[in-house]
C-alpha atoms as a PDB file:
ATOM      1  CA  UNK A   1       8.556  97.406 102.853  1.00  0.00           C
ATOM      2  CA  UNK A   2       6.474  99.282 100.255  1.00  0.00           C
ATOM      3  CA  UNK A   3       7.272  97.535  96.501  1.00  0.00           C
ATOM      4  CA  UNK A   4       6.329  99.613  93.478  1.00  0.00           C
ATOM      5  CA  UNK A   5       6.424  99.176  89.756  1.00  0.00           C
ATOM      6  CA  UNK A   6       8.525 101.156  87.216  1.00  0.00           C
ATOM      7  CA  UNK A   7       6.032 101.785  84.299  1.00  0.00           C
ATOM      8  CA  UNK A   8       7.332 103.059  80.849  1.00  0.00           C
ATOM      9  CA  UNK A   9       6.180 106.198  79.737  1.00  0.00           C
ATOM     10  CA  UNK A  10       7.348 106.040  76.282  1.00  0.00           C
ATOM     11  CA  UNK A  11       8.343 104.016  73.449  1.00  0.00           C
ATOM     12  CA  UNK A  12       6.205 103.012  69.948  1.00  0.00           C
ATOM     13  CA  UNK A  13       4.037 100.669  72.132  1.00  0.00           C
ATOM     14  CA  UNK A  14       2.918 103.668  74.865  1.00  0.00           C
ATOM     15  CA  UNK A  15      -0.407 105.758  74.254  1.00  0.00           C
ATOM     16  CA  UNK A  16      -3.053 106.528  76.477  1.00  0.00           C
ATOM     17  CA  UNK A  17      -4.519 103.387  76.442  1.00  0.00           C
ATOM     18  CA  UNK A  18      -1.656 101.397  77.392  1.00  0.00           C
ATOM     19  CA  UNK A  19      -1.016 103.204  80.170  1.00  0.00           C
ATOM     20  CA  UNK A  20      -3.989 103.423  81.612  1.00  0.00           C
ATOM     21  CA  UNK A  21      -3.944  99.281  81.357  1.00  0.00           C
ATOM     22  CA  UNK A  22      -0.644  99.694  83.085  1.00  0.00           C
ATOM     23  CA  UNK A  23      -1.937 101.614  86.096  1.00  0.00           C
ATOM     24  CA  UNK A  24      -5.134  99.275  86.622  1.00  0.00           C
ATOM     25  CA  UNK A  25      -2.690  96.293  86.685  1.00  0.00           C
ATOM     26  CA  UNK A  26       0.013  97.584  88.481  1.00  0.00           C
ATOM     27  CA  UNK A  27      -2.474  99.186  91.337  1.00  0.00           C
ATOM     28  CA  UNK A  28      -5.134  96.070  90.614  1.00  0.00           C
ATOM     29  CA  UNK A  29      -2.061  93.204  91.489  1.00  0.00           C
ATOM     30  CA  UNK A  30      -1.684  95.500  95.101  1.00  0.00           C
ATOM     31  CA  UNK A  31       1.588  97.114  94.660  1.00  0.00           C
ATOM     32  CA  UNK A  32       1.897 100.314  96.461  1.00  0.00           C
ATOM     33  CA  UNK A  33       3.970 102.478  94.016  1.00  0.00           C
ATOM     34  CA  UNK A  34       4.029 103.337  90.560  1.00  0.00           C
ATOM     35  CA  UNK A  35       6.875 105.340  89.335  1.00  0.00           C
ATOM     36  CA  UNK A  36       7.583 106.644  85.618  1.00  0.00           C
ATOM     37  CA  UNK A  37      10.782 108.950  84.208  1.00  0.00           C
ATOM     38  CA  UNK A  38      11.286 111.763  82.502  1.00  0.00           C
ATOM     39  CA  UNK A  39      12.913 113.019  79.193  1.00  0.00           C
ATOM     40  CA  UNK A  40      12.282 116.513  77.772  1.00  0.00           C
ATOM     41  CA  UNK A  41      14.183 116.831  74.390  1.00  0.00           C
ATOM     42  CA  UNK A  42      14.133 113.617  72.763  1.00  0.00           C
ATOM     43  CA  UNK A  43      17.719 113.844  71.138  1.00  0.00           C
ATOM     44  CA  UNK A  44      19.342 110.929  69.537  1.00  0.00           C
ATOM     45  CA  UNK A  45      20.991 110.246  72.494  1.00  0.00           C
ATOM     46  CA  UNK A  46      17.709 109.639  74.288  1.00  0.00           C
ATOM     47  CA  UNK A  47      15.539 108.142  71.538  1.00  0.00           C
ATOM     48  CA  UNK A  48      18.267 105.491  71.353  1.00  0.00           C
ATOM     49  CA  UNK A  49      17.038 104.066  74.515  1.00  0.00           C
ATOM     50  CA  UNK A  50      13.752 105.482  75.289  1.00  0.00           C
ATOM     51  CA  UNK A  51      12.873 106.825  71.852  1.00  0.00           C
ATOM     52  CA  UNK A  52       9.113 109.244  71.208  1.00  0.00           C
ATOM     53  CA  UNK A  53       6.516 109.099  72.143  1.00  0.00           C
ATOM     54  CA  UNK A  54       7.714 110.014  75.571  1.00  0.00           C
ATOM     55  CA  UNK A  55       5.013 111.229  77.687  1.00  0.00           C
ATOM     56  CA  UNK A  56       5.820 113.931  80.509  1.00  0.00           C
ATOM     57  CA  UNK A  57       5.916 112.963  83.850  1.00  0.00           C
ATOM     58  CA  UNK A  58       4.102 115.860  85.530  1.00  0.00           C
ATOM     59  CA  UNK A  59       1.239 115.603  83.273  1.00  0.00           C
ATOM     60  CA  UNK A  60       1.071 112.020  82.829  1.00  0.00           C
ATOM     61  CA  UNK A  61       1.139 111.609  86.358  1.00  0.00           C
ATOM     62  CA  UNK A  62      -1.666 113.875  86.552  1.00  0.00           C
ATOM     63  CA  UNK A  63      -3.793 112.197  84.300  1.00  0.00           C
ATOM     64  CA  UNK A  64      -2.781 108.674  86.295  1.00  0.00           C
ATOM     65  CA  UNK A  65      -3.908 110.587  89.436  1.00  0.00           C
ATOM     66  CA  UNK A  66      -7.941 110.547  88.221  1.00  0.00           C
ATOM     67  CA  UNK A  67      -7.458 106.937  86.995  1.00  0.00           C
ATOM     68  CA  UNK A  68      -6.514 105.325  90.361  1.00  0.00           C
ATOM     69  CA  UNK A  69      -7.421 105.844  93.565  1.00  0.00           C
ATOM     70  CA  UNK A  70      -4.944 103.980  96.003  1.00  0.00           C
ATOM     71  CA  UNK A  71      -1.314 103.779  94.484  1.00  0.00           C
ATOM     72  CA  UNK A  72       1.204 106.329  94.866  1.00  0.00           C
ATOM     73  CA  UNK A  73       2.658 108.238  91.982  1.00  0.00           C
ATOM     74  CA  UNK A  74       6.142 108.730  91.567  1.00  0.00           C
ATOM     75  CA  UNK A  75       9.301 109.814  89.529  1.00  0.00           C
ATOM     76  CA  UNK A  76      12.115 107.588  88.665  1.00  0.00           C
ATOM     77  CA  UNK A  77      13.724 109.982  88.497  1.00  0.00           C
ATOM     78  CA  UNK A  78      12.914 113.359  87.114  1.00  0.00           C
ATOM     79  CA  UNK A  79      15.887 115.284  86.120  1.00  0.00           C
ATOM     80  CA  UNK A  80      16.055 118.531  88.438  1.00  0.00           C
ATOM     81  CA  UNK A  81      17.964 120.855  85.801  1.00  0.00           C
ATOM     82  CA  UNK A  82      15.726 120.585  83.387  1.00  0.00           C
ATOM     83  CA  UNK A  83      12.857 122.889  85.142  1.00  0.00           C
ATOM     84  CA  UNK A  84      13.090 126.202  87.233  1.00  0.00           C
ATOM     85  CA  UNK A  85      13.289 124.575  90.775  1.00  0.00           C
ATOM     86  CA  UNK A  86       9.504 127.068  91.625  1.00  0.00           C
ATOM     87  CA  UNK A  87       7.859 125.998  88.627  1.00  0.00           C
ATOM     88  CA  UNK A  88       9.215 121.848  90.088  1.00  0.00           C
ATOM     89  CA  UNK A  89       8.310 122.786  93.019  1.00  0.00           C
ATOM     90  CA  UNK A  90       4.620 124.631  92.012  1.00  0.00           C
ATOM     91  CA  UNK A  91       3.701 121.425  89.790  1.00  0.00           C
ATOM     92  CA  UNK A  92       4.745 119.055  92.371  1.00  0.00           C
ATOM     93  CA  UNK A  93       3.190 120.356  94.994  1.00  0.00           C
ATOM     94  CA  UNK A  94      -0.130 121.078  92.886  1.00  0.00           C
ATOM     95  CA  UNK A  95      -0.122 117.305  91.709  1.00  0.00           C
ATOM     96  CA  UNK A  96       0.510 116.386  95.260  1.00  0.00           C
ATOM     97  CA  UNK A  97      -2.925 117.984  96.550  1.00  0.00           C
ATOM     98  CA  UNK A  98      -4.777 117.045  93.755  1.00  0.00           C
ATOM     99  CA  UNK A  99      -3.997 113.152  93.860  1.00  0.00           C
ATOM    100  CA  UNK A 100      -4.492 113.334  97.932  1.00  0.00           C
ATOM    101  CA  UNK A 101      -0.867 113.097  99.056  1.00  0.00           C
ATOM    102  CA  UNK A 102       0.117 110.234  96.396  1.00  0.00           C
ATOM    103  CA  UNK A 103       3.058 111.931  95.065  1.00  0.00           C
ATOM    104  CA  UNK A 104       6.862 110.666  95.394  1.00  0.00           C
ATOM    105  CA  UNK A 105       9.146 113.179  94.023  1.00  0.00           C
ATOM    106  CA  UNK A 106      12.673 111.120  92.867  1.00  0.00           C
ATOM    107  CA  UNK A 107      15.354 113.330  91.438  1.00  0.00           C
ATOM    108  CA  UNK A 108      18.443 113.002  89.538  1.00  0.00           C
ATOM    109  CA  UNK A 109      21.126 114.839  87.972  1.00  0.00           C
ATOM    110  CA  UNK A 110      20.508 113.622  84.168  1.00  0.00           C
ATOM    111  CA  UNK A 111      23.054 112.011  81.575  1.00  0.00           C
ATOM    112  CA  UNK A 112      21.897 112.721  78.223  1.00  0.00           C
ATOM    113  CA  UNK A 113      24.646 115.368  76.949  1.00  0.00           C
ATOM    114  CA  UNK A 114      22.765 116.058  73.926  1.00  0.00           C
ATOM    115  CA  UNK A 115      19.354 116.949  75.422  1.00  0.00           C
ATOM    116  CA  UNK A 116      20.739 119.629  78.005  1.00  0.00           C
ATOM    117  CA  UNK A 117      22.581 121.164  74.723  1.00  0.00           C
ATOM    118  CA  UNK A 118      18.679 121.372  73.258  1.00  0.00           C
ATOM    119  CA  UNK A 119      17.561 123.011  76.779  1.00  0.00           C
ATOM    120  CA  UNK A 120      20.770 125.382  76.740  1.00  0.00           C
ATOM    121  CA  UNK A 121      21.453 123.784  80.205  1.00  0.00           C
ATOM    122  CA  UNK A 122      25.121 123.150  80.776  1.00  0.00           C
ATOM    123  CA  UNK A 123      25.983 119.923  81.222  1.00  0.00           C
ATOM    124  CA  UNK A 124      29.178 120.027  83.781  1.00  0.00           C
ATOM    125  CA  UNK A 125      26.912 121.927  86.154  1.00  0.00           C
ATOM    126  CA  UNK A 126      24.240 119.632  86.325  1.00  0.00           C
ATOM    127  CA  UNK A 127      25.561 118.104  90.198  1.00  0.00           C
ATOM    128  CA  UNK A 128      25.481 122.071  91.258  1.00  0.00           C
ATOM    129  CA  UNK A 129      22.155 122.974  89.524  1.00  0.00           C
ATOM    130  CA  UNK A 130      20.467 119.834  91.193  1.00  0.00           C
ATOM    131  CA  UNK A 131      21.554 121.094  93.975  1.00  0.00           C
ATOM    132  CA  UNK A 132      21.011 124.350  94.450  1.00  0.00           C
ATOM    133  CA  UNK A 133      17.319 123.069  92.822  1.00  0.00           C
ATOM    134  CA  UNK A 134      16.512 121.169  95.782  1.00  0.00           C
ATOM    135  CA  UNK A 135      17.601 123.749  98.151  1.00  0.00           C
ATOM    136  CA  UNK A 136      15.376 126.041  96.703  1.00  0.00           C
ATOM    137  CA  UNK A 137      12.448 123.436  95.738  1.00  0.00           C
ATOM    138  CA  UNK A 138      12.595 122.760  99.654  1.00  0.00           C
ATOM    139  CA  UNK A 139      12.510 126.329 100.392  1.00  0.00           C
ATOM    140  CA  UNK A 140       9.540 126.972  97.884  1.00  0.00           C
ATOM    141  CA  UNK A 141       7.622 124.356  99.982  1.00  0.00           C
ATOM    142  CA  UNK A 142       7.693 126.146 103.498  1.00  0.00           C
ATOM    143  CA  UNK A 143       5.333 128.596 102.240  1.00  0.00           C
ATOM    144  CA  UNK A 144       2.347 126.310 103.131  1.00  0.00           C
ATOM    145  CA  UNK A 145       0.137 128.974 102.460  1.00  0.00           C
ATOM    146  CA  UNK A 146       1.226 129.018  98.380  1.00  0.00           C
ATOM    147  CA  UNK A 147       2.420 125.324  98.095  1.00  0.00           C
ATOM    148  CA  UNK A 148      -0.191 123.593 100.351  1.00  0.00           C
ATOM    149  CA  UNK A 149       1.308 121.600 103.488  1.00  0.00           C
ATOM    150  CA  UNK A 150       0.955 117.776 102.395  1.00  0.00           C
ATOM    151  CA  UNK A 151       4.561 116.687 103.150  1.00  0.00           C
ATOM    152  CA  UNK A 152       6.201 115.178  99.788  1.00  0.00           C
ATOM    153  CA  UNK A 153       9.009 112.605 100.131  1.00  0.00           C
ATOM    154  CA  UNK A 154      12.248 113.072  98.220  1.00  0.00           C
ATOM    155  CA  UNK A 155      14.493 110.501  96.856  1.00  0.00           C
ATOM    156  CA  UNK A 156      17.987 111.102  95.414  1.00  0.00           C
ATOM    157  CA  UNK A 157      19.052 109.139  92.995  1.00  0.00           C
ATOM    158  CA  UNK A 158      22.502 108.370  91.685  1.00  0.00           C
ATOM    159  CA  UNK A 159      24.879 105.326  92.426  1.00  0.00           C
ATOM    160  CA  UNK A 160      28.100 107.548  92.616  1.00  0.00           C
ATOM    161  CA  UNK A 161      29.438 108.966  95.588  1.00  0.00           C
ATOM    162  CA  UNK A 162      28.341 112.435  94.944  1.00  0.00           C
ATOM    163  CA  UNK A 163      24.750 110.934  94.797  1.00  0.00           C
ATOM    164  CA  UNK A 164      24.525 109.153  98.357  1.00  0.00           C
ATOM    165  CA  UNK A 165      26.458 112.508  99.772  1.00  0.00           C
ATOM    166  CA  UNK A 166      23.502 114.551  98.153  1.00  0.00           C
ATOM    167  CA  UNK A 167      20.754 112.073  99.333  1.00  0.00           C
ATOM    168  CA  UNK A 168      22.007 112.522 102.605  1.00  0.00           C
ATOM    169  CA  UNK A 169      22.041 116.173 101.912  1.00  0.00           C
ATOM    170  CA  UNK A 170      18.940 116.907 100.495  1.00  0.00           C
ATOM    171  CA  UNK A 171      17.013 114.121 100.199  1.00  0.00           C
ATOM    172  CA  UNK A 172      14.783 111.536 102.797  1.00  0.00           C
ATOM    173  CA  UNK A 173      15.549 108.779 100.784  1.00  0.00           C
ATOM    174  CA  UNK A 174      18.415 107.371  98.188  1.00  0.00           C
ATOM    175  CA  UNK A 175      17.212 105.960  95.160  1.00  0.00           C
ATOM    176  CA  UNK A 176      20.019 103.730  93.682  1.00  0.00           C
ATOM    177  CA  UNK A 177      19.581 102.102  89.836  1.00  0.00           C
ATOM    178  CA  UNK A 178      19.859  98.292  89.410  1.00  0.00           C
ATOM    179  CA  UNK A 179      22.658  97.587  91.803  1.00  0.00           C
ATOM    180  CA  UNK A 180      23.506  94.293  92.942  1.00  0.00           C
ATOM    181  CA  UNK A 181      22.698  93.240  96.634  1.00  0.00           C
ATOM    182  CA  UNK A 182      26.100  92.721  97.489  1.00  0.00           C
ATOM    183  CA  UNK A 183      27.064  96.931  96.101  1.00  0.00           C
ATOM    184  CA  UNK A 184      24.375  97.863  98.043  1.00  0.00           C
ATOM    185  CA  UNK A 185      25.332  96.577 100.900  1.00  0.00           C
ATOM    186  CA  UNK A 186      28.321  98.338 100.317  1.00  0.00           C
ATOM    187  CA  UNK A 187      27.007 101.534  99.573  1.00  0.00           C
ATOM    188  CA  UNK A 188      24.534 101.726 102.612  1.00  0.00           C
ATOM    189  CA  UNK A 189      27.570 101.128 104.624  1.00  0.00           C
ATOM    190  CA  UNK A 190      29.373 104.054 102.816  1.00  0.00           C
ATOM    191  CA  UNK A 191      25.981 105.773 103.150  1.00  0.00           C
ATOM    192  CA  UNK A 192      25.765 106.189 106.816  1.00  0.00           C
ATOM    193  CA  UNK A 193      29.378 106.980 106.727  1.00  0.00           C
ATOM    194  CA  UNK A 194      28.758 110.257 104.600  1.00  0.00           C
ATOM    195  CA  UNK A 195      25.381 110.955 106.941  1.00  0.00           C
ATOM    196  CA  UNK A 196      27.735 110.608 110.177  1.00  0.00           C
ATOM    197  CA  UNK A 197      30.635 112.723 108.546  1.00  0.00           C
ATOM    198  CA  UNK A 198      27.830 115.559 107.957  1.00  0.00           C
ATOM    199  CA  UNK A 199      25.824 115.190 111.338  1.00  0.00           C
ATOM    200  CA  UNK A 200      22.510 114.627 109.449  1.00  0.00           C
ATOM    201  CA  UNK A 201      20.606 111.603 109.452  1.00  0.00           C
ATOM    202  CA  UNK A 202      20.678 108.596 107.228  1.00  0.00           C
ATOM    203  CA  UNK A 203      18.099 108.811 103.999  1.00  0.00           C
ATOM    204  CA  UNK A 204      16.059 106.107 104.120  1.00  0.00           C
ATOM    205  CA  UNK A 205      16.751 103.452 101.246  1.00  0.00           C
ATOM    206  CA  UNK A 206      14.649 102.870  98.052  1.00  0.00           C
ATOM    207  CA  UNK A 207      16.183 100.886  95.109  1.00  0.00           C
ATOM    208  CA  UNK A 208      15.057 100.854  91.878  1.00  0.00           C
ATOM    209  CA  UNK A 209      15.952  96.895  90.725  1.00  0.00           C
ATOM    210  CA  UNK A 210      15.607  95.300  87.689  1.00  0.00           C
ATOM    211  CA  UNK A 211      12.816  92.604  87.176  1.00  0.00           C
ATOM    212  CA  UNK A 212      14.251  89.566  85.061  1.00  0.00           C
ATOM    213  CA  UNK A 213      12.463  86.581  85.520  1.00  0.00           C
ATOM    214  CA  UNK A 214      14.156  83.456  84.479  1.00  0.00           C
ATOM    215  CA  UNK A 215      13.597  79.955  84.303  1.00  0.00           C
ATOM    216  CA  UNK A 216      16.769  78.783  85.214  1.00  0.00           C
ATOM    217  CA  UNK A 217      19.016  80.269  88.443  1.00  0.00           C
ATOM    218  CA  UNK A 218      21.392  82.816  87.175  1.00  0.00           C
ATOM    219  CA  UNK A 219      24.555  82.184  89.115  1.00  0.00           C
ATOM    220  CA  UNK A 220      27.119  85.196  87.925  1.00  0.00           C
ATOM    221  CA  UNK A 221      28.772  87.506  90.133  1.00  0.00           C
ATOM    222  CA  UNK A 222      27.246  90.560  88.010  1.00  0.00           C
ATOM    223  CA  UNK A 223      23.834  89.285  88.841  1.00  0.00           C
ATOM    224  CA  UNK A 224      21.452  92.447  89.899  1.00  0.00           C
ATOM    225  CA  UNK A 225      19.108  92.022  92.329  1.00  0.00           C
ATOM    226  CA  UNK A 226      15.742  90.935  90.597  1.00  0.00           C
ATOM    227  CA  UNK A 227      17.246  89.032  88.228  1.00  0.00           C
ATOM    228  CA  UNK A 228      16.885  85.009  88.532  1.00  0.00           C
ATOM    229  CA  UNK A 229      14.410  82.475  89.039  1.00  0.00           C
ATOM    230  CA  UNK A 230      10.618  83.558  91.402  1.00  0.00           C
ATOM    231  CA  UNK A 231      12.494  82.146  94.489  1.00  0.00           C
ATOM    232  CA  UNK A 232      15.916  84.485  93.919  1.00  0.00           C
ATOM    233  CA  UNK A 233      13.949  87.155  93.640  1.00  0.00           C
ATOM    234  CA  UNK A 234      11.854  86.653  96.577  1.00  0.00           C
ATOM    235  CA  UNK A 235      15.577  86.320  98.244  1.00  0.00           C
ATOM    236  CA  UNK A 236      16.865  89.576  96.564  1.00  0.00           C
ATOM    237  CA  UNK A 237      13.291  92.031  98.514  1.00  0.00           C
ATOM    238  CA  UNK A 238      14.015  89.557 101.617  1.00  0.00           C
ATOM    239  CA  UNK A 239      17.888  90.895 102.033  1.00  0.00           C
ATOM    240  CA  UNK A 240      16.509  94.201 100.477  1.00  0.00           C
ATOM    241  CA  UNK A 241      14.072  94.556 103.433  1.00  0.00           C
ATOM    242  CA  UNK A 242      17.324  93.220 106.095  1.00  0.00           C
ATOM    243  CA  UNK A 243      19.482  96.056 104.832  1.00  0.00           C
ATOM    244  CA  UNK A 244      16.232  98.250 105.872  1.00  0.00           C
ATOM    245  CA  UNK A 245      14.827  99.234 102.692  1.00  0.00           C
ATOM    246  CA  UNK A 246      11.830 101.106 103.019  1.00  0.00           C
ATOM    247  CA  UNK A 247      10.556 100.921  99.300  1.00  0.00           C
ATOM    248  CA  UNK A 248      12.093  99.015  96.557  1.00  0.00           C
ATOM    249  CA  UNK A 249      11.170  99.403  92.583  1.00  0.00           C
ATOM    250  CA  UNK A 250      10.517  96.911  90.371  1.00  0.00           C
ATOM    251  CA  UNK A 251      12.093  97.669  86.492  1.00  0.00           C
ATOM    252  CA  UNK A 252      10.457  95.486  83.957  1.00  0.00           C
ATOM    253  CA  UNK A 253      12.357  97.204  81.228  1.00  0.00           C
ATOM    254  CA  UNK A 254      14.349  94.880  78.982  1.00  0.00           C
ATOM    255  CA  UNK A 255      15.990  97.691  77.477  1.00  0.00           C
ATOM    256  CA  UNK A 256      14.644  97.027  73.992  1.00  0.00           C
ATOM    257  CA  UNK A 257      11.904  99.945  73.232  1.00  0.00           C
ATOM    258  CA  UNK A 258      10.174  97.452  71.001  1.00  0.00           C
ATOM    259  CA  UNK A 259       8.905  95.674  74.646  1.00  0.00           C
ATOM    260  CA  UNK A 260       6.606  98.601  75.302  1.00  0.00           C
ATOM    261  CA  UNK A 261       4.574  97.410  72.216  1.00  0.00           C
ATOM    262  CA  UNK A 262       4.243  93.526  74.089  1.00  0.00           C
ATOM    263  CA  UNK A 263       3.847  94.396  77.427  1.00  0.00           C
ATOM    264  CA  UNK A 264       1.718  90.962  78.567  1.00  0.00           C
ATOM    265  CA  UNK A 265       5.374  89.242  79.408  1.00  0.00           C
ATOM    266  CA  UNK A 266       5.855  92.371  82.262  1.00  0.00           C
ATOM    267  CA  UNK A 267       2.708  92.060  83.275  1.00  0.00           C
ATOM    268  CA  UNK A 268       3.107  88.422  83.724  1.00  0.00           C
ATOM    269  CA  UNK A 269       6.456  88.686  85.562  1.00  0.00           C
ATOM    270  CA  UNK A 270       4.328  91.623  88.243  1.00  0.00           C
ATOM    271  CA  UNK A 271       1.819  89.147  88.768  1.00  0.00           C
ATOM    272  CA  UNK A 272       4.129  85.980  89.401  1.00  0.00           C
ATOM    273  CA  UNK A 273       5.895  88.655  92.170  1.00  0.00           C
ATOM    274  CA  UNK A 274       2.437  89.948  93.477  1.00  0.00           C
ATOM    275  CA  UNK A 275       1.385  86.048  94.187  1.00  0.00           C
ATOM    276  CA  UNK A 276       4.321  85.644  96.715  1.00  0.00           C
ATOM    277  CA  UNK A 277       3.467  88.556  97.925  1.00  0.00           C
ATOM    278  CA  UNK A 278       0.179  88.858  99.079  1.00  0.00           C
ATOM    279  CA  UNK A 279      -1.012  86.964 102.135  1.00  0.00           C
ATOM    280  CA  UNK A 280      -2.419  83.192 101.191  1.00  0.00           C
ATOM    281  CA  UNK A 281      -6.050  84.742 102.179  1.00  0.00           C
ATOM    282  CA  UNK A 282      -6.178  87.738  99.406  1.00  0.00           C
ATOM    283  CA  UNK A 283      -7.922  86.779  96.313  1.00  0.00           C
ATOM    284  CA  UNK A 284      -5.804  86.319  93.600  1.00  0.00           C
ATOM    285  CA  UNK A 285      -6.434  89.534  90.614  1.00  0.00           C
ATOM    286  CA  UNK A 286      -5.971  89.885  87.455  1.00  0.00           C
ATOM    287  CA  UNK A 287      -4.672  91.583  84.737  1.00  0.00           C
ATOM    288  CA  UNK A 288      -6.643  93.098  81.625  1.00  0.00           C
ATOM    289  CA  UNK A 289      -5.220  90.545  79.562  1.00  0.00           C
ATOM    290  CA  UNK A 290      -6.101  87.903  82.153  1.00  0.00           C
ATOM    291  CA  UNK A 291      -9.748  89.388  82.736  1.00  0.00           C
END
């Protein structure tokens, strides 16, 4: 099971610098993914939880590409109406070549009213235009001789019904956000039901969870998976990896944009996962903070 790192892309802390810190650690502690989002229009609605600067996925991505040499790149998750579904699919395919076959493309419908009112995208369309934007995304890329043939894996998101049906539609994996291990187990159930109803095989299953570390063990019903002490974490990726997770995403973000300015206690929390992680025999590495 392949565990990557959800690294924030915006917020008053984020600038070049920062990020590039958070690719060397994230790739330097051996994690195999790292993932950002994506946000066009930063609208109120928007900056109130992932407020400017917010750096573009594509071209971030891009730049991340010459920085690292090992990691795969990813998108948690870009928001398919935003872009014409050739100029997705050009970019995408273009970063794809040019990072060596690195690139993860996870996509979404989108939930910020206010921003597709700024791209004059309609809003109660946005399940049809994703749709209809993979189709033709997926189309784009059979012309091998235009879009290059490196095969790029597609993960759905959305933790509604209509998003497993359309990961099992459209996508090779479903990309659920924070759930807890006992929904999921749930949904994967309801998952192959949907892939059975339609004849088409099951997505494979990537999770994005949230990464809370705490001292104590947190003992709620509502916990999400990554949330609790080292060891119920390790338990959390153990029954992740039993339900047949291929990937799973690791979410540092507290929610409070004023974390992307301090981001040592995330990097802390990545390394304290890494160390249970990697056989006894690999060196332990460090951070830049730790360096």
């Amino acid at each position: 099971m392949k565990i990557g790192v959800n690294v924030p892309n915006f917020g008053p802390g984020t600038d070049p610098g920062l990020l590039r810190s958070w690719a060397q650690t994230v790739e330097g502690l051996g994690f195999d993914l790292l993932m950002i989002s994506d946000h066009i229009a930063i609208t109120p609605d928007v900056a109130e939880r992932y407020p400017a600067p917010f750096y573009e996925p594509f071209t971030t991505l891009s730049w991340l590409a010459g920085l690292t040499t090992r990691i795969q790149l990813g998108t948690t998750v870009l928001i398919a109406p935003y872009r014409h579904p050739l100029l997705t699919a050009r970019m995408a395919a273009n970063l794809n070549d040019l990072s060596g076959g690195r690139l993860v493309l996870g996509v979404g419908v989108g939930w910020a009213r206010q921003e597709f009112t700024a791209l004059g995208i309609p809003f109660s369309q946005r399940g049809q235009l994703t749709d209809s934007h993979l189709r033709d995304i997926r189309a784009a890329w059979k012309d091998t001789a235009s879009y290059g043939d490196r095969r790029i894996p597609v993960w759905v998101g959305g933790n509604s019904d209509a998003g497993l049906r359309r990961a099992v539609r459209l996508g090779d994996a479903w990309h659920p956000l924070h759930p807890t291990v006992p929904w999921l187990r749930e949904a994967a159930h309801r998952l192959e039901t949907y892939a059975d109803e339609q004849h088409l095989p099951v997505p494979a299953l990537a999770p994005r969870i949230a990464l809370r570390l705490t001292e104590e063990p947190v003992d709620t019903a509502e916990r999400l998976a990554g949330e609790g002490t080292i060891d119920q974490v390790m338990d959390d990726l153990d029954q992740l990896r039993l339900l047949g997770a291929e990937s799973v995403v690791l979410d540092t973000y507290p929610g409070d944009p004023h974390a992307t300015c301090h981001p040592q206690a995330a990097w802390q929390a990545l390394a304290t996962v890494a160390a249970r992680l990697l056989p006894p025999s690999t060196p332990p590495r460090t951070t830049p903070e730790q360096s």
